[in-house]
C-alpha atoms as a PDB file:
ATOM      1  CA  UNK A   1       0.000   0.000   0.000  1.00  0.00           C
ATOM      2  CA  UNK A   2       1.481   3.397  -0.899  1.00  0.00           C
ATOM      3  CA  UNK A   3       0.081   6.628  -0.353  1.00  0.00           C
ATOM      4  CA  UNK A   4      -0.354   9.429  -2.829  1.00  0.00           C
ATOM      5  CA  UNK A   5       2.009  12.075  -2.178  1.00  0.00           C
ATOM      6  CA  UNK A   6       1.221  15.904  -0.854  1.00  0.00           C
ATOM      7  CA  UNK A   7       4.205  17.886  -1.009  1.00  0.00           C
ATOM      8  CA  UNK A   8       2.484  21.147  -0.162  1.00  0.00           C
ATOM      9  CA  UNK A   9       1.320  19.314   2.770  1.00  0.00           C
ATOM     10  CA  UNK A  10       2.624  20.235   6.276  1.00  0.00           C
ATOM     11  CA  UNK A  11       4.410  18.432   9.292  1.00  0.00           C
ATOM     12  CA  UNK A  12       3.303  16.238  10.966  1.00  0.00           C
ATOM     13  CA  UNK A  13       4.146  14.504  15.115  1.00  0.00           C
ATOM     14  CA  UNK A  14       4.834  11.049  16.553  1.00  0.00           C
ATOM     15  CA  UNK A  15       4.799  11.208  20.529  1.00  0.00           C
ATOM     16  CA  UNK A  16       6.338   8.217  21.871  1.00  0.00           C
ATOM     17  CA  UNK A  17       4.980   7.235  25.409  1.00  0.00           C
ATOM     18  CA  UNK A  18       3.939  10.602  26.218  1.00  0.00           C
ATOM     19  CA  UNK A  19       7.525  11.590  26.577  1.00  0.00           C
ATOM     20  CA  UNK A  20       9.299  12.203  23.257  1.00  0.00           C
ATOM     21  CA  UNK A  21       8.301  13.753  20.208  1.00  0.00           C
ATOM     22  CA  UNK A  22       8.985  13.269  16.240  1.00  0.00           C
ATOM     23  CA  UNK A  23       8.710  15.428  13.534  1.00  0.00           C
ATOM     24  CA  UNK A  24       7.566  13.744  10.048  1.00  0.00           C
ATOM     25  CA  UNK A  25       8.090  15.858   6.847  1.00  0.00           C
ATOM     26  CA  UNK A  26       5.573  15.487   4.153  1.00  0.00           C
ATOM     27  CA  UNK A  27       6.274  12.424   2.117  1.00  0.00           C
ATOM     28  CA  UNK A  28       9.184  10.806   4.954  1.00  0.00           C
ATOM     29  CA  UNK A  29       9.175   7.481   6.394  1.00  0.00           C
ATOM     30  CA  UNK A  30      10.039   7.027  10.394  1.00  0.00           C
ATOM     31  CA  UNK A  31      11.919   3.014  11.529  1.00  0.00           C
ATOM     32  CA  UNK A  32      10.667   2.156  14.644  1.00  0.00           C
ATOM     33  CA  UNK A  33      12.566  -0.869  16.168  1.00  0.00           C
ATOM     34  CA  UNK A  34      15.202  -1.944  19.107  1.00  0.00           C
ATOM     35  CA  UNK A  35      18.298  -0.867  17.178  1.00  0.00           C
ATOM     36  CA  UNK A  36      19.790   2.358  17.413  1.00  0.00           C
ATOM     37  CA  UNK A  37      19.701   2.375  13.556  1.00  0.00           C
ATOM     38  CA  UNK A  38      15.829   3.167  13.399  1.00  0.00           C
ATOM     39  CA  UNK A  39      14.622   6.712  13.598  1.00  0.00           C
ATOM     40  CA  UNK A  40      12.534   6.030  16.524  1.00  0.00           C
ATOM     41  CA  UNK A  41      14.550   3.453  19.397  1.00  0.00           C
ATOM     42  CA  UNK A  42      12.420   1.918  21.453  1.00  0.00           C
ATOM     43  CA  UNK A  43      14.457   0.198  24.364  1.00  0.00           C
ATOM     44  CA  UNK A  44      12.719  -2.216  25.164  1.00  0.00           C
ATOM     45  CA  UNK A  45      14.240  -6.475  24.594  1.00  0.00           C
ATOM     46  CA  UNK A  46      10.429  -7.327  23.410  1.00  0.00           C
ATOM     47  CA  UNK A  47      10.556  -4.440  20.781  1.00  0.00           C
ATOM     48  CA  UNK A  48      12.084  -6.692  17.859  1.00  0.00           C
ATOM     49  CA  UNK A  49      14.896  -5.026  15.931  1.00  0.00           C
ATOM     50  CA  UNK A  50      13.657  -3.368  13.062  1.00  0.00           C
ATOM     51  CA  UNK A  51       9.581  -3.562  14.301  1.00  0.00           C
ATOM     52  CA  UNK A  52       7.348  -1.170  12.437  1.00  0.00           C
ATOM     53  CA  UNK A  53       7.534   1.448   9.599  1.00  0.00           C
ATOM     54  CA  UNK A  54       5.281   4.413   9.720  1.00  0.00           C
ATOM     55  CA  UNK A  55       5.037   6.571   6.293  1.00  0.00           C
ATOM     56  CA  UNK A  56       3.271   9.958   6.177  1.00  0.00           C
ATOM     57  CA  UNK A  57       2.574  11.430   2.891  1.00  0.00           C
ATOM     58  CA  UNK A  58       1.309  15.127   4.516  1.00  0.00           C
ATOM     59  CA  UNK A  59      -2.214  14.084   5.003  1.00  0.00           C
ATOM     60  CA  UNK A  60      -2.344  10.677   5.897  1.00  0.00           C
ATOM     61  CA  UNK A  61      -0.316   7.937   7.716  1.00  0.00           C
ATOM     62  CA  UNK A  62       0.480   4.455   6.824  1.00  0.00           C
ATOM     63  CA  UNK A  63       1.357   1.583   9.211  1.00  0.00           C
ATOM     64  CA  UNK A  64       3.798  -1.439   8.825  1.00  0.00           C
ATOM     65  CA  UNK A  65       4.785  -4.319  10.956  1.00  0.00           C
ATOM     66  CA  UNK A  66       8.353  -5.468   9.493  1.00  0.00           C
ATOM     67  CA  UNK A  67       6.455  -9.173  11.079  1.00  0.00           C
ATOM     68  CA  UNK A  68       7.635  -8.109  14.695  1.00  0.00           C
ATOM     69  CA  UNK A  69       7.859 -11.032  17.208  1.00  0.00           C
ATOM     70  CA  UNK A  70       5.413  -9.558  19.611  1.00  0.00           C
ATOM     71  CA  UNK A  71       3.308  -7.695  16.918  1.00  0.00           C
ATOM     72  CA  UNK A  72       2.248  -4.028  16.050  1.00  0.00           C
ATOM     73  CA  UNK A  73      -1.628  -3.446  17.739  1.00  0.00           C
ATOM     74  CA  UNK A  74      -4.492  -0.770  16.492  1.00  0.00           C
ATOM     75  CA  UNK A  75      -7.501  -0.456  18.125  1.00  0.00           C
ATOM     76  CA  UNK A  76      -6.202  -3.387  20.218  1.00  0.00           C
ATOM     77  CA  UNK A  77      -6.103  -5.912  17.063  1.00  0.00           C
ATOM     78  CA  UNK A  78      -2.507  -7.118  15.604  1.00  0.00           C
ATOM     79  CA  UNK A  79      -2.077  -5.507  12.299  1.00  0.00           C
ATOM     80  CA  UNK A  80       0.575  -5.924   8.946  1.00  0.00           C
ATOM     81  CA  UNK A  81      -0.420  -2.931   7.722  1.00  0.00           C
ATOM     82  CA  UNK A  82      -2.928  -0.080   8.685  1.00  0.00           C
ATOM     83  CA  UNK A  83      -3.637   3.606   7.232  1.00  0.00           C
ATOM     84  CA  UNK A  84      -3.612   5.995  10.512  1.00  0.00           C
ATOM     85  CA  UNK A  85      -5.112   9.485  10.394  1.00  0.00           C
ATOM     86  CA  UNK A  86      -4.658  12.025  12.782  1.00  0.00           C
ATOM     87  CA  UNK A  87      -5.317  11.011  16.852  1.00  0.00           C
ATOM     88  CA  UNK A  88      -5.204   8.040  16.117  1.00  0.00           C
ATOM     89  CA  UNK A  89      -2.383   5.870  18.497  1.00  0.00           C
ATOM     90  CA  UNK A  90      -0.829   2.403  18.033  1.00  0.00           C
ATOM     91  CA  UNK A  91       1.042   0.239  20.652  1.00  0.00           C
ATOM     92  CA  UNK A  92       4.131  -1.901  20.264  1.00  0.00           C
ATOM     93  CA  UNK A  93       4.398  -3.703  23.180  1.00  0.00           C
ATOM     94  CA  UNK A  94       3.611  -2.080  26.275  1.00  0.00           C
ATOM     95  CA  UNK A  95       4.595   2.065  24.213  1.00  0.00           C
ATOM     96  CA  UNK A  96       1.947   3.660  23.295  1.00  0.00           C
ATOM     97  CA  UNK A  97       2.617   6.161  19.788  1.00  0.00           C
ATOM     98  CA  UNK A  98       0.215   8.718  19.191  1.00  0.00           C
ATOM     99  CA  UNK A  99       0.106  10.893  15.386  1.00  0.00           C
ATOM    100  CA  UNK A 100      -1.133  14.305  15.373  1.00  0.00           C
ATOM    101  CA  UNK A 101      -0.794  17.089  13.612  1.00  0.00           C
ATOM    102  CA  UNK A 102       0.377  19.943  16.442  1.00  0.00           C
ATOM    103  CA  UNK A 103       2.772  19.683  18.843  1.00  0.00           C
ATOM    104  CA  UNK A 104       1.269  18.922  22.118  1.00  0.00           C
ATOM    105  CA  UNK A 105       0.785  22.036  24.744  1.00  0.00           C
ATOM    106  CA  UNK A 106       3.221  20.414  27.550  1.00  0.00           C
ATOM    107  CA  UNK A 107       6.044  19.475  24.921  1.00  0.00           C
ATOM    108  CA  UNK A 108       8.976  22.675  24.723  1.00  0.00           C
ATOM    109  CA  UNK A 109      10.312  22.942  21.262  1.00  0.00           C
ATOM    110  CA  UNK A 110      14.126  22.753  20.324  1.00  0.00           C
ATOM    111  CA  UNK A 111      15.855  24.617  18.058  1.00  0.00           C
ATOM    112  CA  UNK A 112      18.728  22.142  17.783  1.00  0.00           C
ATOM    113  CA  UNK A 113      16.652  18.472  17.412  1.00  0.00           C
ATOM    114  CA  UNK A 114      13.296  17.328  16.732  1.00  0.00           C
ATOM    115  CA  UNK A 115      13.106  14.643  19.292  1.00  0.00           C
ATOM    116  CA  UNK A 116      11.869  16.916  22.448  1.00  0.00           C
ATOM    117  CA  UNK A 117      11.903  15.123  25.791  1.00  0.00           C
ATOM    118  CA  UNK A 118       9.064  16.118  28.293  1.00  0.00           C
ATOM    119  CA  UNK A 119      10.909  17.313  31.914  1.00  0.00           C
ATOM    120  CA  UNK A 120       9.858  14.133  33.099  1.00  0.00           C
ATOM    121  CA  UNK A 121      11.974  12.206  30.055  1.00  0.00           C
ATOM    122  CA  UNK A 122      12.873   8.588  31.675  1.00  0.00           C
ATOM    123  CA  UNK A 123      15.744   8.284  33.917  1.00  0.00           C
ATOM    124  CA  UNK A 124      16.708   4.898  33.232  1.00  0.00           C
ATOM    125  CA  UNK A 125      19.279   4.437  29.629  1.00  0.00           C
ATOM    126  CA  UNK A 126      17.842   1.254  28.787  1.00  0.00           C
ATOM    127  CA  UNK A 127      19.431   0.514  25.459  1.00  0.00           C
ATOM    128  CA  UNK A 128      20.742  -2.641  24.423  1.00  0.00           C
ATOM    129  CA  UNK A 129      24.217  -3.227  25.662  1.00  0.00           C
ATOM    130  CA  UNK A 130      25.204  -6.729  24.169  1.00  0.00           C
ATOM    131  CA  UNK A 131      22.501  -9.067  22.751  1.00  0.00           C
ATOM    132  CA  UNK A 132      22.580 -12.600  20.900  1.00  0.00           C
ATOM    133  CA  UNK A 133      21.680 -16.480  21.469  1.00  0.00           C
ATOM    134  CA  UNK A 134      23.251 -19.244  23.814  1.00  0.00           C
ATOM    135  CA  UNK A 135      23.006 -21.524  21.522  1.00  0.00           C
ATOM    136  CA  UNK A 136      26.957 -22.175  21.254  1.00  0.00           C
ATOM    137  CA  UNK A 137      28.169 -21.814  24.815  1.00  0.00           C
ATOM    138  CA  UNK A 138      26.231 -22.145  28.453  1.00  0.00           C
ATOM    139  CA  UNK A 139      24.674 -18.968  30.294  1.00  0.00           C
ATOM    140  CA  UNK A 140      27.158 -18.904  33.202  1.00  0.00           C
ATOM    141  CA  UNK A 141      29.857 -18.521  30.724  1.00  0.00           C
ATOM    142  CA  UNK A 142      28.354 -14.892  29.893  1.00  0.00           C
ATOM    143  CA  UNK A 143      27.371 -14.246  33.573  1.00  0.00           C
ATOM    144  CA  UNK A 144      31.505 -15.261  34.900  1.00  0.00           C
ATOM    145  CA  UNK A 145      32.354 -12.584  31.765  1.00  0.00           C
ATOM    146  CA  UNK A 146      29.918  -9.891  33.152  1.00  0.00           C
ATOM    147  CA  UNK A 147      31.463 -10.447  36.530  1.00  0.00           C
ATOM    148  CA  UNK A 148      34.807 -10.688  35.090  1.00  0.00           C
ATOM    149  CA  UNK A 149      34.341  -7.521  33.285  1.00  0.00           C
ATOM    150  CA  UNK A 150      32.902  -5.584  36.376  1.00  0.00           C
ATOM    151  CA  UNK A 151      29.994  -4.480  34.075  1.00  0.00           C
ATOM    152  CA  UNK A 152      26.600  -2.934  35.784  1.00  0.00           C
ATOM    153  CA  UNK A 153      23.151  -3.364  34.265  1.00  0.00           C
ATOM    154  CA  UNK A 154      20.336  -5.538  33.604  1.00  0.00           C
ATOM    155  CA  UNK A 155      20.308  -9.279  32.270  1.00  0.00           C
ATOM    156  CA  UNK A 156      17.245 -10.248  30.413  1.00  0.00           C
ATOM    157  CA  UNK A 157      16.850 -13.829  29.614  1.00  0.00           C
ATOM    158  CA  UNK A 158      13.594 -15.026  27.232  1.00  0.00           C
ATOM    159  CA  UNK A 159      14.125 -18.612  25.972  1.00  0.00           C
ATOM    160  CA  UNK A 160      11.241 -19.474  23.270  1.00  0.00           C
ATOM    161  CA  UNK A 161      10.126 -15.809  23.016  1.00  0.00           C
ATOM    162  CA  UNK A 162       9.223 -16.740  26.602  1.00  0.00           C
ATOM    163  CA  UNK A 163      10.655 -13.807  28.974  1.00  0.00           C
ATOM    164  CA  UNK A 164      13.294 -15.936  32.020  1.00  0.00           C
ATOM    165  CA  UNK A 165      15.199 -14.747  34.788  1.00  0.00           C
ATOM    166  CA  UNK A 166      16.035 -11.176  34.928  1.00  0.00           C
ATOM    167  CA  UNK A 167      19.745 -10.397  37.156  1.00  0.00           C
ATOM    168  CA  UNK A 168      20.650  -7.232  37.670  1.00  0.00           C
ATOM    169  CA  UNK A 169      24.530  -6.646  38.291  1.00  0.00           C
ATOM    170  CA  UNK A 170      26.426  -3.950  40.110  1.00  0.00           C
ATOM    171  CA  UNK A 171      30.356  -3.843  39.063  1.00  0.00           C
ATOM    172  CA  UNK A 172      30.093  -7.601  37.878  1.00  0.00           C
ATOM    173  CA  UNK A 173      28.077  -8.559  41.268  1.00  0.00           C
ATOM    174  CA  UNK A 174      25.138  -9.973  40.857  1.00  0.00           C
ATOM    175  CA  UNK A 175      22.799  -8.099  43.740  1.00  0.00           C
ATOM    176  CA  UNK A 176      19.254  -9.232  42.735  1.00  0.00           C
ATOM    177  CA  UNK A 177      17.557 -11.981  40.343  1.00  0.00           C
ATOM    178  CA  UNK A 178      13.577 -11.076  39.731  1.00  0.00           C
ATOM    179  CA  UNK A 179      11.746 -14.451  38.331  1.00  0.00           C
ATOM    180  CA  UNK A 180      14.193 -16.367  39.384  1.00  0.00           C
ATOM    181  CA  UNK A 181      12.807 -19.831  39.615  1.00  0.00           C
ATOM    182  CA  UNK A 182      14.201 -22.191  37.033  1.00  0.00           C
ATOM    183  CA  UNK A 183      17.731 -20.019  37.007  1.00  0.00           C
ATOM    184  CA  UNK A 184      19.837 -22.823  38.446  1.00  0.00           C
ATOM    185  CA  UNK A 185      18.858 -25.427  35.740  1.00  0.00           C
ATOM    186  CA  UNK A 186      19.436 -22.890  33.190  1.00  0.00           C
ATOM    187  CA  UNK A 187      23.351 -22.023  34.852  1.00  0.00           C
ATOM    188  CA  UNK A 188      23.873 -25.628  34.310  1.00  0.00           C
ATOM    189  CA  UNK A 189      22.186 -26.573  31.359  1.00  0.00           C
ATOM    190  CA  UNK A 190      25.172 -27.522  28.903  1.00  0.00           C
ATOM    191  CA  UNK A 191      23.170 -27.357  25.439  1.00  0.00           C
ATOM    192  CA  UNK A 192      19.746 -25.346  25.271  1.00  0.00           C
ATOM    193  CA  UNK A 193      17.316 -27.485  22.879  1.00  0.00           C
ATOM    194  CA  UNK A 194      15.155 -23.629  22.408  1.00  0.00           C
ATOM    195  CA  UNK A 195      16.725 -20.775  21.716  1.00  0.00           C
ATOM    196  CA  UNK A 196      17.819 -18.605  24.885  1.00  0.00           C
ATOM    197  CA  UNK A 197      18.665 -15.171  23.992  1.00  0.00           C
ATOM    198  CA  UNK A 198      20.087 -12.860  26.048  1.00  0.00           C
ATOM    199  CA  UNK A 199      19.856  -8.677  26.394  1.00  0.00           C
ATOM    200  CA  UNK A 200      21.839  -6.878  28.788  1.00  0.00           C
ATOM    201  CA  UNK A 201      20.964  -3.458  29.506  1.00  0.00           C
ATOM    202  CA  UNK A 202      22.579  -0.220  31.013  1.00  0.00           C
ATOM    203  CA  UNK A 203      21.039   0.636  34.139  1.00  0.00           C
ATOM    204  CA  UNK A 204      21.378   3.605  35.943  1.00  0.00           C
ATOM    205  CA  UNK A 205      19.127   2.530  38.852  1.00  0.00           C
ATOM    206  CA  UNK A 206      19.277  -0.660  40.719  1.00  0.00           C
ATOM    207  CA  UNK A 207      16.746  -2.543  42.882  1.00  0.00           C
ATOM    208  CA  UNK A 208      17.496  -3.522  46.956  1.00  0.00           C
ATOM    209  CA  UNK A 209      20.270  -5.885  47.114  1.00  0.00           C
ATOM    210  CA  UNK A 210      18.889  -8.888  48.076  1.00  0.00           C
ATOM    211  CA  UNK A 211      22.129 -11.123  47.094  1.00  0.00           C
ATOM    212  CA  UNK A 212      25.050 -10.336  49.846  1.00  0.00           C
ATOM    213  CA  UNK A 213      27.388 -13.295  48.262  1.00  0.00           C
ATOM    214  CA  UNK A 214      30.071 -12.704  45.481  1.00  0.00           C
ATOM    215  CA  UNK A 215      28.921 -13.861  42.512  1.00  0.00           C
ATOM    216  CA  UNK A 216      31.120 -16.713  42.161  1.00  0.00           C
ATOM    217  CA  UNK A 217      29.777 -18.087  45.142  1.00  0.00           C
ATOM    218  CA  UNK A 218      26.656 -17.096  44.433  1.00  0.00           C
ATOM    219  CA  UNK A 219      26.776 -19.356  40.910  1.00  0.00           C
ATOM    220  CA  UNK A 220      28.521 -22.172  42.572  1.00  0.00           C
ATOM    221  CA  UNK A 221      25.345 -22.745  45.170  1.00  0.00           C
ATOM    222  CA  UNK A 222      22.859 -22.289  43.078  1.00  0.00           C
ATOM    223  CA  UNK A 223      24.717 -25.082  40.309  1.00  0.00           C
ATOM    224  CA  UNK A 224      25.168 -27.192  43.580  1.00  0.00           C
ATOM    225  CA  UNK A 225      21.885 -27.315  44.483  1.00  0.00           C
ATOM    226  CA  UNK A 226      21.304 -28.084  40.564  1.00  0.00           C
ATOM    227  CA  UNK A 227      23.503 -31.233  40.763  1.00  0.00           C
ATOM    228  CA  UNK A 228      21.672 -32.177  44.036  1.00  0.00           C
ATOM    229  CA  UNK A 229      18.092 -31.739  42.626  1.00  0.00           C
ATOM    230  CA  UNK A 230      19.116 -34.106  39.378  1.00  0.00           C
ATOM    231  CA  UNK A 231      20.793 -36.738  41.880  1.00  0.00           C
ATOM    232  CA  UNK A 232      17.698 -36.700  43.821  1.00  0.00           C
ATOM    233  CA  UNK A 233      15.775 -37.203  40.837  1.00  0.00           C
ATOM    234  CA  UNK A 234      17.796 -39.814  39.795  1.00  0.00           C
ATOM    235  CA  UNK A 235      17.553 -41.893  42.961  1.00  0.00           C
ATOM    236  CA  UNK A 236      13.991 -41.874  42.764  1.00  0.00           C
ATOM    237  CA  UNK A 237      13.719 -42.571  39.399  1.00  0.00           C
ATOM    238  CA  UNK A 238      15.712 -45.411  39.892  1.00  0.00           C
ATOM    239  CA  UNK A 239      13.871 -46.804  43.218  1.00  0.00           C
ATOM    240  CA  UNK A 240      10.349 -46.728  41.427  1.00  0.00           C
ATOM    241  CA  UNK A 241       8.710 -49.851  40.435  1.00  0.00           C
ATOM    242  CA  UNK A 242       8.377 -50.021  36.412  1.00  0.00           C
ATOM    243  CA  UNK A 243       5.624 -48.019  35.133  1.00  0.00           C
ATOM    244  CA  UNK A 244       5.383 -45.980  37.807  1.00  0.00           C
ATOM    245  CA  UNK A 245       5.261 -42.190  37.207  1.00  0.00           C
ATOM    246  CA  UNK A 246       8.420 -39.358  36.993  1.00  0.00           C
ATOM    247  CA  UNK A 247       8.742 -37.500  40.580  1.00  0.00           C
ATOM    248  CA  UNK A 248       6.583 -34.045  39.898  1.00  0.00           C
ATOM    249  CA  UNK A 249       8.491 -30.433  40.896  1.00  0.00           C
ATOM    250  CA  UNK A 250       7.123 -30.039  43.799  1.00  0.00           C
ATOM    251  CA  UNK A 251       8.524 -34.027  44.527  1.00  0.00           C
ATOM    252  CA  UNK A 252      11.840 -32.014  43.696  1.00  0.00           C
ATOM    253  CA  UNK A 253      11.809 -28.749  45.637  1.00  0.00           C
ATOM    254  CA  UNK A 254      12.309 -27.634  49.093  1.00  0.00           C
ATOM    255  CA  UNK A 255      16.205 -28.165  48.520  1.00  0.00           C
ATOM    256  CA  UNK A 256      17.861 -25.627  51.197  1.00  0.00           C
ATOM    257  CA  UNK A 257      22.091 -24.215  51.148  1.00  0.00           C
ATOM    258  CA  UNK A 258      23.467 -25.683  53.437  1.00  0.00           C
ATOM    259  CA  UNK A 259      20.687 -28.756  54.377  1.00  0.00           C
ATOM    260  CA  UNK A 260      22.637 -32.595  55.096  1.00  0.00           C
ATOM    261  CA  UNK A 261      21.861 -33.256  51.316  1.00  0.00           C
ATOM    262  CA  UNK A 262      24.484 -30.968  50.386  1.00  0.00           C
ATOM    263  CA  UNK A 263      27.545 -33.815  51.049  1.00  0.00           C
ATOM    264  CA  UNK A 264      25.543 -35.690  48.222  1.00  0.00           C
ATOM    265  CA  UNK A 265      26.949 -34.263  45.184  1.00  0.00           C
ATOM    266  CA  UNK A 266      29.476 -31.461  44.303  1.00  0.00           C
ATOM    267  CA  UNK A 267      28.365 -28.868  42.326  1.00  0.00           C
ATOM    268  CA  UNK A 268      30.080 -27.787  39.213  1.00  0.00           C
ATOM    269  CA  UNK A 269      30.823 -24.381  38.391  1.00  0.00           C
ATOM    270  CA  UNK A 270      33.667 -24.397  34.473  1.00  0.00           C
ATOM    271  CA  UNK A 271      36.568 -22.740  34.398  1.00  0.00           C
ATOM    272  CA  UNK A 272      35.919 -19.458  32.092  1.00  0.00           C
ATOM    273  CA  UNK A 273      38.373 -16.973  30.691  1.00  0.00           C
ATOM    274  CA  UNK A 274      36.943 -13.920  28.588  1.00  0.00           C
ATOM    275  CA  UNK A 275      38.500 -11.103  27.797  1.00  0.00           C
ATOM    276  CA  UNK A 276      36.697  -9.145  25.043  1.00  0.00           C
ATOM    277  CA  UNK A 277      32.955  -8.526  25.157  1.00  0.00           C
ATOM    278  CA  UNK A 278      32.701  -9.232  21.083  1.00  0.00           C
ATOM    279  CA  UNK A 279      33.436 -12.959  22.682  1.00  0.00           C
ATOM    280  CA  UNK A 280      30.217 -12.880  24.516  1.00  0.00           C
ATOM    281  CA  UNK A 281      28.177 -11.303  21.546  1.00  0.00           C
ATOM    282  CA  UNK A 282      29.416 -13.635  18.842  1.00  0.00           C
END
């Protein structure tokens, strides 16, 4: 679909989340996407990397999903492609993008850029850091570089466009781990049958520490209480009767640091040595 261009047509405005505005000429197209190669960066690891194209001929808009992972939504229903007049708003994930055709009242102009943050422009730099797949080497390979590295920010795990564990890391120390569960099996899982992709993220501000170990320590519990929780599975897998049923999870859990069970196994934790972050993006 291609619009029917209006050159004597005027300018027209994209606000992003309430917060920052773009200026479309008559007859320009705007890349909306992860990368800091589109026109419009939304920082966000759902947002996939080139997402959405939005075209503006100086009357009317057309919109484009470049077939996103997590979709491009009007009037709450997916689209590929969708024309847009004035007021009307899209979402990509959780942003909300509004077109209009005047700047709105609370945004200041700039003589020097036309991306024009509101006072209350976000605090956190969320933009993508180093991203890829685990597909080739184990998770706490990349976590021992992050450590190794001292690096701060925000780990974002999604395995099967399923979102995992998020760690957040202060000077390569690993201080908190939201949605954690599952983390351990994932440290020592050698080959991942899905794809696990990883984003890490700047951060500029950090939840309570919750984690008082160093993070060696820290990843050499949690992969002993891994190799205890498969040799407990084991044993009862091997004491059933035949045809009797797998232990369930909750069978499994309840395994404590530091509980008598401990002298059962010992945990495993590689040897790593990385020293260039291109290593860990590969």
């Amino acid at each position: 679909m291609e619009l029917p261009k209006h050159p004597e047509d005027q300018s027209a405005y994209l606000l992003v989340d309430g917060v920052t505005l773009y200026e479309l000429a008559p007859n320009s197209t705007l890349t909306i996407g992860r990368l800091d190669t589109n026109n419009v960066i939304l920082d966000d690891y759902k947002v996939s990397r080139e997402h959405a194209l939005l075209k503006y001929n100086g009357r009317q808009f057309i919109l484009i999903d470049l077939a996103s992972t997590h979709g491009t939504f009007f009037k709450d229903e997916p689209v590929t492609q969708t024309l847009l007049n004035y007021g009307d708003d899209f979402r990509i994930v959780t942003h909300e993008l509004l077109v209009c055709n005047e700047k709105p009242a609370n945004i200041e102009t700039s003589n020097e850029t036309n991306v024009i943050p509101t006072p209350s422009a976000r605090k956190l730099d969320r933009r993508v850091k180093l991203f890829g797949g685990l597909n080739e080497f184990p998770l706490i390979t990349l976590v021992q570089f992050l450590y190794q590295e001292r690096q701060s920010g925000l780990l974002m795990l999604e395995e099967g466009q399923k979102p995992g564990p998020r760690i957040y890391l202060l000077d390569g120390e690993i201080i908190h781990v939201a949605d954690g569960e599952g983390l351990s099996e994932l440290l020592t899982r050698p080959v991942h049958e899905q794809s696990l992709f990883f984003y890490f993220h700047h951060e500029t501000e950090f939840p309570a520490r919750t984690i008082f170990q160093s993070t060696p320590n820290y990843l050499m519990e949690l992969c002993h209480l891994q190799d205890i929780r498969d040799h407990r599975k084991q044993q009862e897998q091997e004491s059933k009767p035949a045809g009797s049923s797998s232990p369930t999870g909750s069978e499994l859990s309840g395994v404590e640091p530091g509980s008598a069970a401990n002298a059962m196994v010992t945990g495993r934790l590689p040897a790593v040595t990385i020293s260039r972050p291109d290593q860990a993006a590969a």
